[in-house]
PDB file of N, CA and C in Angstrom:
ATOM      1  N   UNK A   1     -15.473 -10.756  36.136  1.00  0.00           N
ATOM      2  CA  UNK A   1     -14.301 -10.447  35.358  1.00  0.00           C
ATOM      3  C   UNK A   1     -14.368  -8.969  34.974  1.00  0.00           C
ATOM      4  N   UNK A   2     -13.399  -8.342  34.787  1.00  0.00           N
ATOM      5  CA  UNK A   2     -13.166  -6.611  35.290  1.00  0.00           C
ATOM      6  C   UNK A   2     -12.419  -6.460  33.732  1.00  0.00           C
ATOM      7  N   UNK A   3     -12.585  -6.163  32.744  1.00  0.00           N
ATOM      8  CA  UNK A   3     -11.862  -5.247  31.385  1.00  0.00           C
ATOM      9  C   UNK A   3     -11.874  -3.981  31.879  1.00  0.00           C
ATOM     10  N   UNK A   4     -10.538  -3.855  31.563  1.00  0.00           N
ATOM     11  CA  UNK A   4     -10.059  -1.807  31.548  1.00  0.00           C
ATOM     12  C   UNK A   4     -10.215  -1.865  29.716  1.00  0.00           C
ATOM     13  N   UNK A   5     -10.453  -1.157  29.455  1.00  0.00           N
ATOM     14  CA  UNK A   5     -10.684   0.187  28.398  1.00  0.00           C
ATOM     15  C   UNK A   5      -9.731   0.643  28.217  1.00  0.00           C
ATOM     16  N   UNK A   6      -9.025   0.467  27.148  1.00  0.00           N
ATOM     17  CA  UNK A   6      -7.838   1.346  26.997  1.00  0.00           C
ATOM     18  C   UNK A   6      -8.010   2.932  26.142  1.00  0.00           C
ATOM     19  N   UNK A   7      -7.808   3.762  26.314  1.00  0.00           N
ATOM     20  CA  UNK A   7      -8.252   4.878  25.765  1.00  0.00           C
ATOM     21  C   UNK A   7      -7.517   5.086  24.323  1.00  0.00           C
ATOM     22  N   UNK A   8      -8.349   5.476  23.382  1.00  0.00           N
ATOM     23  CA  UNK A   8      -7.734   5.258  21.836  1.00  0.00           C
ATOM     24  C   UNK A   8      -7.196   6.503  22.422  1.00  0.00           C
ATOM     25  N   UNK A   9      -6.041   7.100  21.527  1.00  0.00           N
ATOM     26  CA  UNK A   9      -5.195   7.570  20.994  1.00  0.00           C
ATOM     27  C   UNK A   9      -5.649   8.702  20.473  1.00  0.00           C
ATOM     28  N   UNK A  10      -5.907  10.098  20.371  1.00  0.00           N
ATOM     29  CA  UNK A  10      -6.054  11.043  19.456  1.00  0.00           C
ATOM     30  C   UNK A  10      -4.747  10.945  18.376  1.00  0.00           C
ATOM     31  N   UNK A  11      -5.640  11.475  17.159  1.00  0.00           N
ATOM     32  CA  UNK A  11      -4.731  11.429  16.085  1.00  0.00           C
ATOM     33  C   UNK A  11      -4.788  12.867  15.301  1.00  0.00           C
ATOM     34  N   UNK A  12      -3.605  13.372  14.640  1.00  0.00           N
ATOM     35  CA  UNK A  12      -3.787  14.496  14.322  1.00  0.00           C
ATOM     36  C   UNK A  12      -3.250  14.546  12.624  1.00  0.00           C
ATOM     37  N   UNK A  13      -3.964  14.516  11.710  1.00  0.00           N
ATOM     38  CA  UNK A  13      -3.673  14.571  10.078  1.00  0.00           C
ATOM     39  C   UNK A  13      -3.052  16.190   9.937  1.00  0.00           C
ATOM     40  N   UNK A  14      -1.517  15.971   9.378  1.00  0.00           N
ATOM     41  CA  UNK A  14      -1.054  16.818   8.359  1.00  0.00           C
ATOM     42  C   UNK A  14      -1.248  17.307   6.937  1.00  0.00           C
ATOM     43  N   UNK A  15      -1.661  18.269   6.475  1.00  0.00           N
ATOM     44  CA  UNK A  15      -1.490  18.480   4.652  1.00  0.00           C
ATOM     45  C   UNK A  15      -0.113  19.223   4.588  1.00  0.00           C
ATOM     46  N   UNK A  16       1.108  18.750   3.653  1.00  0.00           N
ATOM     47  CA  UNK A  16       2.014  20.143   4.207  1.00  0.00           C
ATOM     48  C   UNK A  16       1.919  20.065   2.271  1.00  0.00           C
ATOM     49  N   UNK A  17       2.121  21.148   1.967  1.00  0.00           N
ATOM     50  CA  UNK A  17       1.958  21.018   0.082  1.00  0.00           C
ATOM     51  C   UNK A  17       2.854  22.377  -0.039  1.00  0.00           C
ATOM     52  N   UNK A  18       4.065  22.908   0.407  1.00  0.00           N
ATOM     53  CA  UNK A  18       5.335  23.513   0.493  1.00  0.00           C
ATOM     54  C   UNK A  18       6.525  22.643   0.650  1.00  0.00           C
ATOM     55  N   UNK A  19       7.354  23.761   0.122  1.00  0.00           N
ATOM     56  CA  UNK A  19       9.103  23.309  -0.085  1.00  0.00           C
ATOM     57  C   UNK A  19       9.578  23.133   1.267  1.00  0.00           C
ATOM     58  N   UNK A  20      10.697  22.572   1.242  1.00  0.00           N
ATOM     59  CA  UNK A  20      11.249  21.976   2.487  1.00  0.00           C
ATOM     60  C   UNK A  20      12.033  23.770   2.940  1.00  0.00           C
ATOM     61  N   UNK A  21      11.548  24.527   2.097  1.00  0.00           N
ATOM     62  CA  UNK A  21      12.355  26.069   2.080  1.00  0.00           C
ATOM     63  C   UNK A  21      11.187  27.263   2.943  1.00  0.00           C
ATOM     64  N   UNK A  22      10.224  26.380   2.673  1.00  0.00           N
ATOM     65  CA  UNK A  22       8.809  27.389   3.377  1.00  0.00           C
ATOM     66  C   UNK A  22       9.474  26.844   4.985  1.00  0.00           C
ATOM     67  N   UNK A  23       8.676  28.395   5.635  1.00  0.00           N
ATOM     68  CA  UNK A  23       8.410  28.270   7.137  1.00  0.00           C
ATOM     69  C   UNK A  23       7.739  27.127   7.453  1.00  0.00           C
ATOM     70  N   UNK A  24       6.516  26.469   6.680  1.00  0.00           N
ATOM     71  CA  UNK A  24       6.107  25.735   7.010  1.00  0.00           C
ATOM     72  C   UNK A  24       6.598  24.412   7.659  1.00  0.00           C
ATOM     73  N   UNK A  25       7.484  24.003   7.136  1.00  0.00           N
ATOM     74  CA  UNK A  25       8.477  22.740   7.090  1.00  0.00           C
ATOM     75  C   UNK A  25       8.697  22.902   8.852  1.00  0.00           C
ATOM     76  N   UNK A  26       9.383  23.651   8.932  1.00  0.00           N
ATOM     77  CA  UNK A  26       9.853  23.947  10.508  1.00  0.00           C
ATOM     78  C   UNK A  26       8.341  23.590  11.234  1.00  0.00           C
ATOM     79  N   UNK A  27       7.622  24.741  10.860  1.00  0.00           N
ATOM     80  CA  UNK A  27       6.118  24.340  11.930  1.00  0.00           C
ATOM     81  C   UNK A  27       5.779  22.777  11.974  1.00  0.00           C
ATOM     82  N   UNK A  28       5.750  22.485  10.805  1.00  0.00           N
ATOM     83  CA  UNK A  28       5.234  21.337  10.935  1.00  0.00           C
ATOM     84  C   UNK A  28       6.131  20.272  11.940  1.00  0.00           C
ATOM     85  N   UNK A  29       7.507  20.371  11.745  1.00  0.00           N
ATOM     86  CA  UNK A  29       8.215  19.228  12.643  1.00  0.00           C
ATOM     87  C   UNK A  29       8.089  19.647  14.146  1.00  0.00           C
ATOM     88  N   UNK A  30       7.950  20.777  14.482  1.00  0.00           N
ATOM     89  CA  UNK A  30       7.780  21.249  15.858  1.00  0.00           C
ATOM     90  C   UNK A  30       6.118  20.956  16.235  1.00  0.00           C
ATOM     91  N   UNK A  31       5.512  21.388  15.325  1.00  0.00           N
ATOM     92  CA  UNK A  31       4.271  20.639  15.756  1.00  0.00           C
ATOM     93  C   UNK A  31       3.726  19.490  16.035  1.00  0.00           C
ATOM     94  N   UNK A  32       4.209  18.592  15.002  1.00  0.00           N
ATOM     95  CA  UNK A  32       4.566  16.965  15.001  1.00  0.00           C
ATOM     96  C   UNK A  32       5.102  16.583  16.823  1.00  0.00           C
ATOM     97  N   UNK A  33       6.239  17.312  16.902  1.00  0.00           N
ATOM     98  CA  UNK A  33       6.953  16.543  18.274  1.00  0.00           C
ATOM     99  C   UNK A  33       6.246  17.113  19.163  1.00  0.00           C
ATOM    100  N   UNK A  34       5.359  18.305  19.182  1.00  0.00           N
ATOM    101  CA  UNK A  34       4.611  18.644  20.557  1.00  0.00           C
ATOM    102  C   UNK A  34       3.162  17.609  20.409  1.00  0.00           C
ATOM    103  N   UNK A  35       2.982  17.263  19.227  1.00  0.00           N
ATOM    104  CA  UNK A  35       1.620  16.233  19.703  1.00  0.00           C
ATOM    105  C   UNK A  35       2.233  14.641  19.633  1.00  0.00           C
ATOM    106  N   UNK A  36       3.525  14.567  19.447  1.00  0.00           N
ATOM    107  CA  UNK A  36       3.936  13.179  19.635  1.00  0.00           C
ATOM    108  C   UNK A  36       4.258  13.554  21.750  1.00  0.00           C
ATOM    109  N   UNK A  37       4.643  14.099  22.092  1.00  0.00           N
ATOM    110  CA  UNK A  37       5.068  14.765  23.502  1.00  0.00           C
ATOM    111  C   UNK A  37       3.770  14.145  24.528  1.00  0.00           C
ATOM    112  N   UNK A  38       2.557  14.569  23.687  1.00  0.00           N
ATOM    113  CA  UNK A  38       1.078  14.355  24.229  1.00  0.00           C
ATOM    114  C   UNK A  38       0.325  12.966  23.679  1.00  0.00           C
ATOM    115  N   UNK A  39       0.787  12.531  23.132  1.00  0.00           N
ATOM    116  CA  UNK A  39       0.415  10.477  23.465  1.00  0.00           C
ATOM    117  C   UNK A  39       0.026  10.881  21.949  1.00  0.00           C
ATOM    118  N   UNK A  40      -0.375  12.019  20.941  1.00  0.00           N
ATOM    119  CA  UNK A  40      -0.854  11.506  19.884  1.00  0.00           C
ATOM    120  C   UNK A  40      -0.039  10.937  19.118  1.00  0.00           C
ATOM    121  N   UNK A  41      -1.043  10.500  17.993  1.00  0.00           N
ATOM    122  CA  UNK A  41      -0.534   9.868  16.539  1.00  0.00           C
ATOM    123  C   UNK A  41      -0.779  10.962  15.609  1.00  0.00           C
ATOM    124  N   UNK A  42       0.300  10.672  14.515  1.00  0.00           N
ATOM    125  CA  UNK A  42       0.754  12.012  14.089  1.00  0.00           C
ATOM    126  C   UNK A  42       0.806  11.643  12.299  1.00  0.00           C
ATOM    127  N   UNK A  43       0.054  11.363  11.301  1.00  0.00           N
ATOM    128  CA  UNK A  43      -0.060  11.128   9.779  1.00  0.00           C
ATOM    129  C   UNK A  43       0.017  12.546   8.856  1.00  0.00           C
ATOM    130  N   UNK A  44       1.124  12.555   8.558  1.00  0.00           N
ATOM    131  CA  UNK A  44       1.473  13.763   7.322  1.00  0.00           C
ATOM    132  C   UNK A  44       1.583  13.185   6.059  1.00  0.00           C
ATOM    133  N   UNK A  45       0.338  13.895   5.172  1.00  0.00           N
ATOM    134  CA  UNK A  45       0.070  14.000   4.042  1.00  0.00           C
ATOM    135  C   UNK A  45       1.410  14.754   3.022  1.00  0.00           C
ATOM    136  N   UNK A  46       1.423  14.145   1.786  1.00  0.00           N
ATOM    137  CA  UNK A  46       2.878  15.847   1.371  1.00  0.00           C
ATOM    138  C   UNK A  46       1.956  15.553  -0.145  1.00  0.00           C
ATOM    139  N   UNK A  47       1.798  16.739  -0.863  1.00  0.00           N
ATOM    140  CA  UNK A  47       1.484  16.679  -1.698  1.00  0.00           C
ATOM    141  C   UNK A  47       2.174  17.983  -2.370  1.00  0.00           C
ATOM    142  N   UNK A  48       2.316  18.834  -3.684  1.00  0.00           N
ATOM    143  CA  UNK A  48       2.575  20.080  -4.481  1.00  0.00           C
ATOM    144  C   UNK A  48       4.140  19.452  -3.907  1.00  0.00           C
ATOM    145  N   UNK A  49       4.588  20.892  -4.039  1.00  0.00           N
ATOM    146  CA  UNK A  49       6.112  20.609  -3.818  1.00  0.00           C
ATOM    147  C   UNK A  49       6.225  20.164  -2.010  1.00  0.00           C
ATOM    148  N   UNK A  50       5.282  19.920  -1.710  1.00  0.00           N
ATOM    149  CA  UNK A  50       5.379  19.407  -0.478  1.00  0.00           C
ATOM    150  C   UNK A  50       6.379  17.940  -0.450  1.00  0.00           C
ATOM    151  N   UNK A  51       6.405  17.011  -1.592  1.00  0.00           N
ATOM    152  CA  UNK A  51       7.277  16.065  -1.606  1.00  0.00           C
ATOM    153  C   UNK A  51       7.930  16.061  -1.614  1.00  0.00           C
ATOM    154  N   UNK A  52       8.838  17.253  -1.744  1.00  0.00           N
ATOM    155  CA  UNK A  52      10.555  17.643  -1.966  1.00  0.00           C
ATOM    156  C   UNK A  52      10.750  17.307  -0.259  1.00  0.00           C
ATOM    157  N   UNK A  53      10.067  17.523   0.629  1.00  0.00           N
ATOM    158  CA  UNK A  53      10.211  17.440   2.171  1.00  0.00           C
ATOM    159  C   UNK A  53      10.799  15.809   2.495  1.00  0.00           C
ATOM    160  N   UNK A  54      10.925  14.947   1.532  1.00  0.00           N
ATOM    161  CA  UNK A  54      11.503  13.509   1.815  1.00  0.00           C
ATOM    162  C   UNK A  54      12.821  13.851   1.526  1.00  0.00           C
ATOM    163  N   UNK A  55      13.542  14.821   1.229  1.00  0.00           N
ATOM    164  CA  UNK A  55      14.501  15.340   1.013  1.00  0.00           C
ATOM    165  C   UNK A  55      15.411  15.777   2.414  1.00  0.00           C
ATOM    166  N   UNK A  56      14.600  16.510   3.229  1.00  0.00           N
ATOM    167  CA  UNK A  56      15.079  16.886   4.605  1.00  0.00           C
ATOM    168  C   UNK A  56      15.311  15.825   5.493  1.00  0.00           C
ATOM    169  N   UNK A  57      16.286  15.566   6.138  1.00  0.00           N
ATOM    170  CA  UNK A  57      16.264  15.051   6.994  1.00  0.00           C
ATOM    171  C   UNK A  57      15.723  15.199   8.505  1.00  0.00           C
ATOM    172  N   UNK A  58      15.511  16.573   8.677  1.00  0.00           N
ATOM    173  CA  UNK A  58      15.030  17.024   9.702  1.00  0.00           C
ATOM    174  C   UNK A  58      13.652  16.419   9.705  1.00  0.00           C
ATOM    175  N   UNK A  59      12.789  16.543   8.770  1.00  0.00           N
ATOM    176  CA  UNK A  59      11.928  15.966   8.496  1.00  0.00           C
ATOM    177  C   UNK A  59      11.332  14.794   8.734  1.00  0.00           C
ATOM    178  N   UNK A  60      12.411  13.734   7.507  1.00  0.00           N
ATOM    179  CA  UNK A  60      12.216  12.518   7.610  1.00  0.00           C
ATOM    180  C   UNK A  60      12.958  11.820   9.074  1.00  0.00           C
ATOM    181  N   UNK A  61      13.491  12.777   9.772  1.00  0.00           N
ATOM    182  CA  UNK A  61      13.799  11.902  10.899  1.00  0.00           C
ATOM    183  C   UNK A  61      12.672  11.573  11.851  1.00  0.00           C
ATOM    184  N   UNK A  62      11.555  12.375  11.744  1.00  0.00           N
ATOM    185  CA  UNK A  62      10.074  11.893  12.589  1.00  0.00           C
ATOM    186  C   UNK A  62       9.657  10.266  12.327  1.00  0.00           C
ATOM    187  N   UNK A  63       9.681  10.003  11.434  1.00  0.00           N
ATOM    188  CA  UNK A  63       9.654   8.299  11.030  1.00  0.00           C
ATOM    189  C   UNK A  63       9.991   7.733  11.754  1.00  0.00           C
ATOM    190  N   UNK A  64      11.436   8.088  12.667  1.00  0.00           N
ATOM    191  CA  UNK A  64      12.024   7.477  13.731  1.00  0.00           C
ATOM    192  C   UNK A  64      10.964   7.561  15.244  1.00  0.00           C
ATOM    193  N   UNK A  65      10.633   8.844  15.023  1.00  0.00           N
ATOM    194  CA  UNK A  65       9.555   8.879  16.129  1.00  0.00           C
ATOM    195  C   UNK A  65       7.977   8.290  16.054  1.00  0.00           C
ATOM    196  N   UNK A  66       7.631   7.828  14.952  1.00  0.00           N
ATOM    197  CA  UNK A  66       6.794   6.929  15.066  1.00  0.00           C
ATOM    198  C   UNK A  66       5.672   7.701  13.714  1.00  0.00           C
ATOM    199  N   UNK A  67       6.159   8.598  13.715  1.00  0.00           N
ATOM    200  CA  UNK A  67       5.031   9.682  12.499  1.00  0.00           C
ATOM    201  C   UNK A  67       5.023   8.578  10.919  1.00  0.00           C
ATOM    202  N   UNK A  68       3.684   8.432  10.552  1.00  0.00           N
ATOM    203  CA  UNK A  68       3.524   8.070   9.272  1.00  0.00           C
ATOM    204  C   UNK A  68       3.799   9.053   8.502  1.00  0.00           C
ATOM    205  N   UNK A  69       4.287   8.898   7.447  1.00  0.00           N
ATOM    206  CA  UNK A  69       4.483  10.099   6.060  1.00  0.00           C
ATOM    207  C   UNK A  69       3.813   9.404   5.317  1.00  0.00           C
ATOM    208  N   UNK A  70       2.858  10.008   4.243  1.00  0.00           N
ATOM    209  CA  UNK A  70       2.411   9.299   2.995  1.00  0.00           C
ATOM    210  C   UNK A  70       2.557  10.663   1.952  1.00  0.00           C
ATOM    211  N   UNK A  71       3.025   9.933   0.482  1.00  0.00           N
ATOM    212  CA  UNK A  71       2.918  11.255  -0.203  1.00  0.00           C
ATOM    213  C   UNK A  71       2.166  11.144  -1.560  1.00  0.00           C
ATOM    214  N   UNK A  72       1.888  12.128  -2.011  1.00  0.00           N
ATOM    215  CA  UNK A  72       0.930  11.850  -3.625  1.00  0.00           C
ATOM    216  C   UNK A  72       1.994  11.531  -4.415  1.00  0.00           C
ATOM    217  N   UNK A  73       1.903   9.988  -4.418  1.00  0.00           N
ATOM    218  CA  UNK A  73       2.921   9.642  -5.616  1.00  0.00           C
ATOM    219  C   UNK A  73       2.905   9.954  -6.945  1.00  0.00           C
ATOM    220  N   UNK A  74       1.576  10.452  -7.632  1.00  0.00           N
ATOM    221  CA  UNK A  74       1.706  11.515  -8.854  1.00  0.00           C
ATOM    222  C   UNK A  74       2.126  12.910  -8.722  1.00  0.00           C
ATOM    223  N   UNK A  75       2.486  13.168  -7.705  1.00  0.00           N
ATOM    224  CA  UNK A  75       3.389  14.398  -7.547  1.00  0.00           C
ATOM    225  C   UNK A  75       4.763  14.195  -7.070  1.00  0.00           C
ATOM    226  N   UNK A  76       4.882  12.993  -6.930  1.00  0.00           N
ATOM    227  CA  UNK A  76       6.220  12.486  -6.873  1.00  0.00           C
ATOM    228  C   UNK A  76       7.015  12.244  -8.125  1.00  0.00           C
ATOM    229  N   UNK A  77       6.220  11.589  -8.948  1.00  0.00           N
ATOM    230  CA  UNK A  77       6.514  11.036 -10.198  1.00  0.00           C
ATOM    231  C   UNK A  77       6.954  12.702 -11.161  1.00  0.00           C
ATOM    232  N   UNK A  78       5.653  13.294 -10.879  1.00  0.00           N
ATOM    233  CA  UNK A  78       6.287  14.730 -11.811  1.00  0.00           C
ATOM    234  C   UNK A  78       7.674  15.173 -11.362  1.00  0.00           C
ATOM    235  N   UNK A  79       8.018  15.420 -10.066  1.00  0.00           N
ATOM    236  CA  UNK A  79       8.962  15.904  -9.511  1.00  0.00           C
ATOM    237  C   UNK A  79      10.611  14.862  -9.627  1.00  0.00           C
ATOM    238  N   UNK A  80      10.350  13.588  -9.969  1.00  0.00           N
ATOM    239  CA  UNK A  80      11.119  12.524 -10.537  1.00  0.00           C
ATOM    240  C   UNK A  80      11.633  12.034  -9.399  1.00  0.00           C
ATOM    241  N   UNK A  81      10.966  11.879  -7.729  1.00  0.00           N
ATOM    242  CA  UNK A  81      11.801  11.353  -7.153  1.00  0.00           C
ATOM    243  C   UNK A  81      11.399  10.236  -7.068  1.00  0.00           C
ATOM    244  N   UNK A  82      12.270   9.376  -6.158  1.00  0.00           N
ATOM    245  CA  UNK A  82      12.242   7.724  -5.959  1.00  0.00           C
ATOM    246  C   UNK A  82      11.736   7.312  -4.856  1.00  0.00           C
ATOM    247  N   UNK A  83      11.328   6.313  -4.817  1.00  0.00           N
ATOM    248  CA  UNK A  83      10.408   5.726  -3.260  1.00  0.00           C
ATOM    249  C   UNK A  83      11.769   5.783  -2.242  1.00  0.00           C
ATOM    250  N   UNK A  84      11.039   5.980  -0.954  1.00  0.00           N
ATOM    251  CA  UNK A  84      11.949   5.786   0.101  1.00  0.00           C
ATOM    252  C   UNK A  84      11.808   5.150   1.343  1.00  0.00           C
ATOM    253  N   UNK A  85      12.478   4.125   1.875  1.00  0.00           N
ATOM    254  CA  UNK A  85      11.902   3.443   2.718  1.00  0.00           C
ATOM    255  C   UNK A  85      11.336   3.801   4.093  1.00  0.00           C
ATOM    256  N   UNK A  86      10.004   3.376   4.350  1.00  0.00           N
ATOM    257  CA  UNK A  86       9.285   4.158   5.356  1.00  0.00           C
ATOM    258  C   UNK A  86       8.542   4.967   4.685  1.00  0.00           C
ATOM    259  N   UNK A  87       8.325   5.542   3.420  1.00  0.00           N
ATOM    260  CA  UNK A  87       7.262   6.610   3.290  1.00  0.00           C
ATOM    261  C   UNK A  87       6.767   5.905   1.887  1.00  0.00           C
ATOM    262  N   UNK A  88       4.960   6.109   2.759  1.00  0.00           N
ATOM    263  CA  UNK A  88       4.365   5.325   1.960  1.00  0.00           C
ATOM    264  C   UNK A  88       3.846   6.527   0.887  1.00  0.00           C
ATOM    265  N   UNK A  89       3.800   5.652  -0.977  1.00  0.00           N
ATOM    266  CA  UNK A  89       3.440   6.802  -1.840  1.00  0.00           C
ATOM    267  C   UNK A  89       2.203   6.174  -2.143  1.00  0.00           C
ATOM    268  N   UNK A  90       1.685   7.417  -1.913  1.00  0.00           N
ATOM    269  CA  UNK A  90      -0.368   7.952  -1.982  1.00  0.00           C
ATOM    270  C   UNK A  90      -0.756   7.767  -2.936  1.00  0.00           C
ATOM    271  N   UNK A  91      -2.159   8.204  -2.484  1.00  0.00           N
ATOM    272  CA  UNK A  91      -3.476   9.056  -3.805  1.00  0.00           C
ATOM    273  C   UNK A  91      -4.000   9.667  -3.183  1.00  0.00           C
ATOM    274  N   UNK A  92      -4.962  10.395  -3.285  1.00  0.00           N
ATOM    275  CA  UNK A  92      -5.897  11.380  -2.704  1.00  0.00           C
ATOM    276  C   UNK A  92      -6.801  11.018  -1.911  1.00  0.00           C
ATOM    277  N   UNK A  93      -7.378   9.437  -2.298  1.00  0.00           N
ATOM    278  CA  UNK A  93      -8.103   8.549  -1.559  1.00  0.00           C
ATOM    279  C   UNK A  93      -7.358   8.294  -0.400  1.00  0.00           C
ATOM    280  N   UNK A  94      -6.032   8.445   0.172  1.00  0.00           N
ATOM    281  CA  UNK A  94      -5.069   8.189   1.734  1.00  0.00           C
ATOM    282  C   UNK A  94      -4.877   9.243   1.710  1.00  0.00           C
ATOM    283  N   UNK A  95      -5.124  10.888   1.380  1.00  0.00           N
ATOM    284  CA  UNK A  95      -5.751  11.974   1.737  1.00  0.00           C
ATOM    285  C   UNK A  95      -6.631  11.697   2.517  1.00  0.00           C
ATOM    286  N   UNK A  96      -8.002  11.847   1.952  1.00  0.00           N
ATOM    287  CA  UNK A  96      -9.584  11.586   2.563  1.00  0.00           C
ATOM    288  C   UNK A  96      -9.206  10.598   3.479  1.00  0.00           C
ATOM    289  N   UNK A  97      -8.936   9.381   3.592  1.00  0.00           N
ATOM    290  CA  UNK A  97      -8.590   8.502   4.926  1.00  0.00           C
ATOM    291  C   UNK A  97      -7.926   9.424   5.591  1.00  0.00           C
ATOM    292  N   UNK A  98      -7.023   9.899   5.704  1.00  0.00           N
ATOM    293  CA  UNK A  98      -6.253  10.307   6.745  1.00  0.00           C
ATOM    294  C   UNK A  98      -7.079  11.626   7.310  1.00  0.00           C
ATOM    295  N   UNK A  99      -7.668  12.257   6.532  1.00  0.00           N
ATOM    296  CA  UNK A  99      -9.165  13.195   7.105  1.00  0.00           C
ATOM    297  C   UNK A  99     -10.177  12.699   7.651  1.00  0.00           C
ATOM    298  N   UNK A 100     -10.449  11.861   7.247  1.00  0.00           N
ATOM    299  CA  UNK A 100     -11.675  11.032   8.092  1.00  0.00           C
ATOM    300  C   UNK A 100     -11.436  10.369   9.005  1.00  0.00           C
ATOM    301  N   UNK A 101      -9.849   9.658   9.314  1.00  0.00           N
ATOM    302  CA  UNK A 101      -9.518   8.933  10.502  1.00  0.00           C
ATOM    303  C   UNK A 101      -9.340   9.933  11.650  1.00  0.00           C
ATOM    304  N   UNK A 102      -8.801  11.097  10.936  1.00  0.00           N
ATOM    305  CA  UNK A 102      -8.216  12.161  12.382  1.00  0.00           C
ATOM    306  C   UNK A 102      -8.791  12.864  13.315  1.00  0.00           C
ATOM    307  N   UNK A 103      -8.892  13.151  14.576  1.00  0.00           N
ATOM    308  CA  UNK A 103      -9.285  13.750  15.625  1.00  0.00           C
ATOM    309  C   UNK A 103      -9.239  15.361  14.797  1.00  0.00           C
ATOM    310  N   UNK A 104      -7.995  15.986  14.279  1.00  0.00           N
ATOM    311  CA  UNK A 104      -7.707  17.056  14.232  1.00  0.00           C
ATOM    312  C   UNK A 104      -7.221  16.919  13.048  1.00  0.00           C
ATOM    313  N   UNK A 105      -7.368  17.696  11.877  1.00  0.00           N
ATOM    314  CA  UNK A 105      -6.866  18.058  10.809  1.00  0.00           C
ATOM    315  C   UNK A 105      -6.020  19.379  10.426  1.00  0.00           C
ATOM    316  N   UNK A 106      -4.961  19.219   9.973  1.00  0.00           N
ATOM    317  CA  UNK A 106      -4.500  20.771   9.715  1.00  0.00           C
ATOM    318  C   UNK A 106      -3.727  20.960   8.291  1.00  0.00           C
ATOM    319  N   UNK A 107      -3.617  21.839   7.427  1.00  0.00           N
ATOM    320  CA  UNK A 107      -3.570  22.335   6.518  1.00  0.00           C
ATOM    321  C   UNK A 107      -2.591  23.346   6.378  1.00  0.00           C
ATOM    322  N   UNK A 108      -1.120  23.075   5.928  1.00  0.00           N
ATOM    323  CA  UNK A 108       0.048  23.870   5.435  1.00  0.00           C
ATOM    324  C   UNK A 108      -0.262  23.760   3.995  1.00  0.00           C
ATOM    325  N   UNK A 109      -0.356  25.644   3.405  1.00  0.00           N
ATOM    326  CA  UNK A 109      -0.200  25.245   2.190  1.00  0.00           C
ATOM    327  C   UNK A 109      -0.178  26.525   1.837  1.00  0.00           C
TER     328      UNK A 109
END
């Protein structure tokens, strides 16, 4: 009896902790779709005013493409927004997971 191996998946962790007004915002969704392009999996962290980014649609339309969003829901709460469906709200502890699960880590901030 013959098993194939399926090859895991590289995964690549986001921090984005800017306004949906920083350059960053842009990098990040263009970066997102060039490693969704290449078979990865794609988990963005939002933390600082990085949570205002559930705001964009440009943004939140990656959800559609398969990207997890998680955000620091105590920086949600300061900022007064409301849960939204599809984006899961954090702690710092699904920070560190999402660092320790990832192939590649990267850091907007």
């Amino acid at each position: 009896m013959s098993y194939e191996l399926k090859e895991k998946k590289q995964r690549l962790g986001i921090l984005l902790t800017t306004s949906p007004e920083s350059e960053n915002t842009f990098t990040v969704i263009k970066l997102t779709e060039a490693a969704l392009s290449s078979e990865r999996d794609v988990h963005i962290f939002l933390m600082c005013d990085g949570v205002y980014n559930i705001n964009d649609r440009n943004f939140v339309s990656l959800l559609d493409k398969g990207v997890i969003i998680t955000l620091c829901a105590h920086n949600a709460s300061e900022r007064l927004l409301e849960k939204r469906e599809g984006i899961n709200f954090g702690s710092q502890y699904d920070l560190a997971y999402i660092v320790n699960e990832s192939d590649k880590f990267l850091s907007f901030t």
